[in-house]
Protein backbone atom coordinates (compact mmCIF):
# COMPACT_ATOMS: atom_id res chain seq x y z
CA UNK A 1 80.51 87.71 76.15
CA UNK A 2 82.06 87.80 79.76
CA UNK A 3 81.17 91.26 81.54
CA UNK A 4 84.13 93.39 81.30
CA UNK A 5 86.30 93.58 84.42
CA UNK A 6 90.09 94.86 84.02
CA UNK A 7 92.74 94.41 86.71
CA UNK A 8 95.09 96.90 87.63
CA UNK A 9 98.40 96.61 89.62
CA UNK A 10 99.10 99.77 92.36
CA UNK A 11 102.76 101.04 92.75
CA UNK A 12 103.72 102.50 89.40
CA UNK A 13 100.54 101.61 87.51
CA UNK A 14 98.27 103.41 89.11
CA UNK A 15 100.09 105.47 91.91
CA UNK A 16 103.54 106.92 92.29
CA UNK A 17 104.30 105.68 95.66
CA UNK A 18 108.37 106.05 95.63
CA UNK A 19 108.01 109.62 97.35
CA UNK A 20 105.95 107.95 100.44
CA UNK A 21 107.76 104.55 100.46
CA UNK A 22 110.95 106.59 100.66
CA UNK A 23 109.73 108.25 103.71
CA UNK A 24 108.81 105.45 105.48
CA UNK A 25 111.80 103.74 104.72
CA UNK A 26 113.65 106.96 106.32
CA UNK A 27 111.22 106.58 109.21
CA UNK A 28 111.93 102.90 109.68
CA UNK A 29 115.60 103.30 109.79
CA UNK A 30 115.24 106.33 112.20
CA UNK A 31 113.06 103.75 114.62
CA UNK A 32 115.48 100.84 114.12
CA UNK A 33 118.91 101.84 113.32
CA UNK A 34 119.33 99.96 110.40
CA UNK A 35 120.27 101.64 107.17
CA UNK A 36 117.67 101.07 104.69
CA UNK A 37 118.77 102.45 101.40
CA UNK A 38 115.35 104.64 100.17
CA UNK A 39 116.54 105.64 97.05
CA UNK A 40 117.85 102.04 95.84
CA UNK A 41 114.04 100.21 97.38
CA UNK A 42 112.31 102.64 95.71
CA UNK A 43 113.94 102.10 92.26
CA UNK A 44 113.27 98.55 92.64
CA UNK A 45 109.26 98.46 93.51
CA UNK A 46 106.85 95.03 92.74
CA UNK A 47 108.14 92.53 95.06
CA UNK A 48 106.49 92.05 98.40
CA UNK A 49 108.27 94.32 100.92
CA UNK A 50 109.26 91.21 102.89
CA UNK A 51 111.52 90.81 99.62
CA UNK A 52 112.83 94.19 99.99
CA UNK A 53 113.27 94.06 103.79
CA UNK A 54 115.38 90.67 103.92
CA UNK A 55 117.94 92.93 101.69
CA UNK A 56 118.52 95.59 104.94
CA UNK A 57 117.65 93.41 107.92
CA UNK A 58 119.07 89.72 109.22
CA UNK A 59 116.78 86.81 108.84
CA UNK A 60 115.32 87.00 112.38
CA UNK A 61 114.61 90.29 112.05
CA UNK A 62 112.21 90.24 109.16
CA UNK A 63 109.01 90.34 110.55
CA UNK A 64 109.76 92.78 113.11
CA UNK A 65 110.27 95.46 110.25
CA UNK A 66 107.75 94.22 108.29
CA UNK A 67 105.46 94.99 110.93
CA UNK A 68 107.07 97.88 112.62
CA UNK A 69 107.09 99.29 108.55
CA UNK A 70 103.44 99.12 107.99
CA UNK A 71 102.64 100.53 111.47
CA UNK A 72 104.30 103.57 110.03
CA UNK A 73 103.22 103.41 106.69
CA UNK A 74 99.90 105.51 106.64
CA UNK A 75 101.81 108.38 108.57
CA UNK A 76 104.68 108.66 106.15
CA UNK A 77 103.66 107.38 102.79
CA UNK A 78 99.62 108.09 101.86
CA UNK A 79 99.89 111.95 101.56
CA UNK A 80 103.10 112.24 99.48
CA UNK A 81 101.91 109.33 97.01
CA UNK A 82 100.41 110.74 93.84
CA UNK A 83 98.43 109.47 90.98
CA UNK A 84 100.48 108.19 87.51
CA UNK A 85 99.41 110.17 84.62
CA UNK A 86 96.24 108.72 82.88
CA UNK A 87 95.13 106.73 86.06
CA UNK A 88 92.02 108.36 86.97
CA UNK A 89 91.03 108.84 83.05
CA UNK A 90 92.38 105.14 82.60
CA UNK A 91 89.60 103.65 85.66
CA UNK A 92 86.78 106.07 84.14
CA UNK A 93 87.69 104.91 80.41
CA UNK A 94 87.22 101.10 81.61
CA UNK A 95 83.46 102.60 83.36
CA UNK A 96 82.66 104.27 80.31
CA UNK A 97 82.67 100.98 78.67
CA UNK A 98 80.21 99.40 81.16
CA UNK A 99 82.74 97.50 82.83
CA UNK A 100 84.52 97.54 86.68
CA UNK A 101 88.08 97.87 87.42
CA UNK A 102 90.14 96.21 90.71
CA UNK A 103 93.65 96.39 92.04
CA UNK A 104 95.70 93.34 92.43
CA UNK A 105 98.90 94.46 95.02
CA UNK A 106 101.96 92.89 96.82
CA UNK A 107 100.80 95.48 99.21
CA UNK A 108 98.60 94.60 101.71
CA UNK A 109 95.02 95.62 101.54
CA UNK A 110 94.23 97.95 104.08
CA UNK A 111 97.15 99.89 103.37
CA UNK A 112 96.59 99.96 99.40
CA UNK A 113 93.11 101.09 100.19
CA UNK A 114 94.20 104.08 101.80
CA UNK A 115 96.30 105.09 98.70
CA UNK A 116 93.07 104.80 96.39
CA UNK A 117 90.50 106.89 98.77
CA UNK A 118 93.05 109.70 99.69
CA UNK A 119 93.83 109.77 95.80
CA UNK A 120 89.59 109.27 95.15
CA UNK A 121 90.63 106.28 92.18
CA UNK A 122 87.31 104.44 91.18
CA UNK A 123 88.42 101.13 91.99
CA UNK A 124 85.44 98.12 92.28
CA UNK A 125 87.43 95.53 94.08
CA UNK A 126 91.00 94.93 96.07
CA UNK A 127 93.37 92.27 96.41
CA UNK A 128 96.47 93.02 98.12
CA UNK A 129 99.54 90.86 99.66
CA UNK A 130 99.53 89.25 96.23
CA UNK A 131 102.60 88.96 93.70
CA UNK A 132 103.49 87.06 90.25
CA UNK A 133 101.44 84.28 89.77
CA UNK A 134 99.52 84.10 92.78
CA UNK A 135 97.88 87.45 91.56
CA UNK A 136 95.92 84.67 88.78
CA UNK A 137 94.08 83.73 91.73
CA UNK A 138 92.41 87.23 92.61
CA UNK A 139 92.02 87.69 88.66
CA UNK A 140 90.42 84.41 88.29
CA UNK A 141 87.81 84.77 91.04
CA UNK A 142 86.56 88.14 90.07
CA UNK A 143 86.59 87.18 86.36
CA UNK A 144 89.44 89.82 85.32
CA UNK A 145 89.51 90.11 81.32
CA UNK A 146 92.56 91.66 81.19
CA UNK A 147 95.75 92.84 83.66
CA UNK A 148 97.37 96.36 83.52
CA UNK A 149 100.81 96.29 85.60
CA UNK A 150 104.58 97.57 84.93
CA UNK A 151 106.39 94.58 86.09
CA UNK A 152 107.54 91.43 84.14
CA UNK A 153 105.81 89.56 87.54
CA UNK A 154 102.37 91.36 86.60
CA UNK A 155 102.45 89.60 83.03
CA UNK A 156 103.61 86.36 84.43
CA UNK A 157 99.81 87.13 86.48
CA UNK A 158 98.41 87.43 83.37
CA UNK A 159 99.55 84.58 81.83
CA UNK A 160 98.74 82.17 84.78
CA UNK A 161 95.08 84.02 84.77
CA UNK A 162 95.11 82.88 81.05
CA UNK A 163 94.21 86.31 80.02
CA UNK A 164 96.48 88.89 78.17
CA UNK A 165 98.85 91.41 80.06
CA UNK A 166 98.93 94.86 78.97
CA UNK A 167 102.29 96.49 80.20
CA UNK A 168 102.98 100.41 81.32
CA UNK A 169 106.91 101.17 80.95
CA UNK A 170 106.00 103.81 83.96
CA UNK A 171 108.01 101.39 86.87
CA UNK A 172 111.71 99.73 86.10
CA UNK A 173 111.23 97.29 83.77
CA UNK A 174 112.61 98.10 80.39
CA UNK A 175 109.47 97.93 77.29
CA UNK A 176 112.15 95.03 75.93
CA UNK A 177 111.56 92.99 79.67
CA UNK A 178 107.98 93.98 79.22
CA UNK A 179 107.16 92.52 76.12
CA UNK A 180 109.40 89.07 76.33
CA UNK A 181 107.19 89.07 79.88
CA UNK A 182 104.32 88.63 77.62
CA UNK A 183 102.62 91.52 77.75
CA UNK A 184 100.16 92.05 74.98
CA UNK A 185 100.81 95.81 74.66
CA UNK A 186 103.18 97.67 75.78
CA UNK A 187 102.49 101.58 76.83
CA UNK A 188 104.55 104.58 77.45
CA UNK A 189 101.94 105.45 80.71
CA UNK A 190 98.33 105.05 81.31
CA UNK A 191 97.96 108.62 79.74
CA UNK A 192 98.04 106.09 76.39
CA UNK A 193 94.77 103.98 77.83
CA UNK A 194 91.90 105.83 76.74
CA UNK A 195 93.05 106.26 73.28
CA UNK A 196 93.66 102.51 73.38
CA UNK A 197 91.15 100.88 75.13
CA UNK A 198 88.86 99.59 72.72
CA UNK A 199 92.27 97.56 70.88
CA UNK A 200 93.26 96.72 74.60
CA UNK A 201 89.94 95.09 75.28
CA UNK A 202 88.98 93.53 71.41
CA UNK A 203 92.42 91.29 73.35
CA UNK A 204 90.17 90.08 76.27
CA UNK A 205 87.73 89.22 73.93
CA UNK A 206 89.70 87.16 71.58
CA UNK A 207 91.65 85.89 74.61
């Protein structure tokens, strides 16, 4: 039996970001001039911001507030960012069964690893700038047994990692999307993890 390692995604699995993304958005339009709708971005979190960006800003400007965005990022959007219900409890529940836990993100590393140490989340390994499929790739090479994420994109990781998906209805997609993702279980929040975990991981093993 393969040691036990479960992957987690970030924004609305583990962390509520929307409260610091908002802000930064607010800060980016401030510094550019162009409107960035906050409220609309937020409700739409998992794709990589570039996604998000190309939405607000023309083509050539892309990379400019991509960068510009992420310069301002650890000013505006670590401190208001809080924890999802059952996150910490959900990381210690995976150590209490002798395995490790890592984050797979869209968002880039350094900035997702300034989320988990100002939130103190028990995370073994990072991946960031990572979304849908090529997420399989992070999972792969540290030997992930199982995903946790709240996007249909985090199951299609799961699938092309070969190893079951198990879905949090904490982040827009409906249970419904969730489950015809392919998500092995479907939760209300990570609050339901604990209680769960030993059904959750009898799925790695039979995966």
């Amino acid at each position: 039996m393969s040691p036990l390692m479960v992957g987690f995604d970030l924004d609305m699995t583990l962390i509520d970001s929307r409260p610091g993304i908002a802000a930064a958005f607010r800060a980016l339009t401030a510094r550019t001039g162009v409107p960035v709708d906050e409220e609309l971005a937020v409700s739409r979190l998992g794709p990589p911001l570039r996604t998000e960006l190309a939405y607000w800003f023309p083509p050539e400007r892309v990379e400019e507030a991509v960068t510009l965005y992420r310069e301002l990022y650890p000013a505006y959007a670590i401190t208001p960012t809080v924890p999802m219900p059952g996150a910490a409890a959900a990381l210690r529940a995976v150590h209490a069964r002798g395995g490790r836990t890592m984050v797979v993100t869209a968002k880039i590393g350094r900035l997702a690893q300034l989320h988990l140490d100002h939130l103190g989340l028990p995370v073994d390994e990072l991946a960031g700038d990572l979304f849908a499929e090529q997420k399989a790739t992070a999972l792969r090479e540290h030997g992930a047994t199982l995903y946790v994420g709240d996007h249909v994109a985090d199951m299609a990781a799961a699938r092309a990692a070969g190893i079951p998906g198990v879905a949090v209805a904490t982040g827009h997609c409906t249970p419904g999307e969730l489950s015809a993702a392919g998500a092995e279980v479907v939760l209300d929040d990570l609050a339901e993890f604990p209680a769960a975990v030993d059904r959750i991981i009898g799925l790695a093993w039979e995966g």
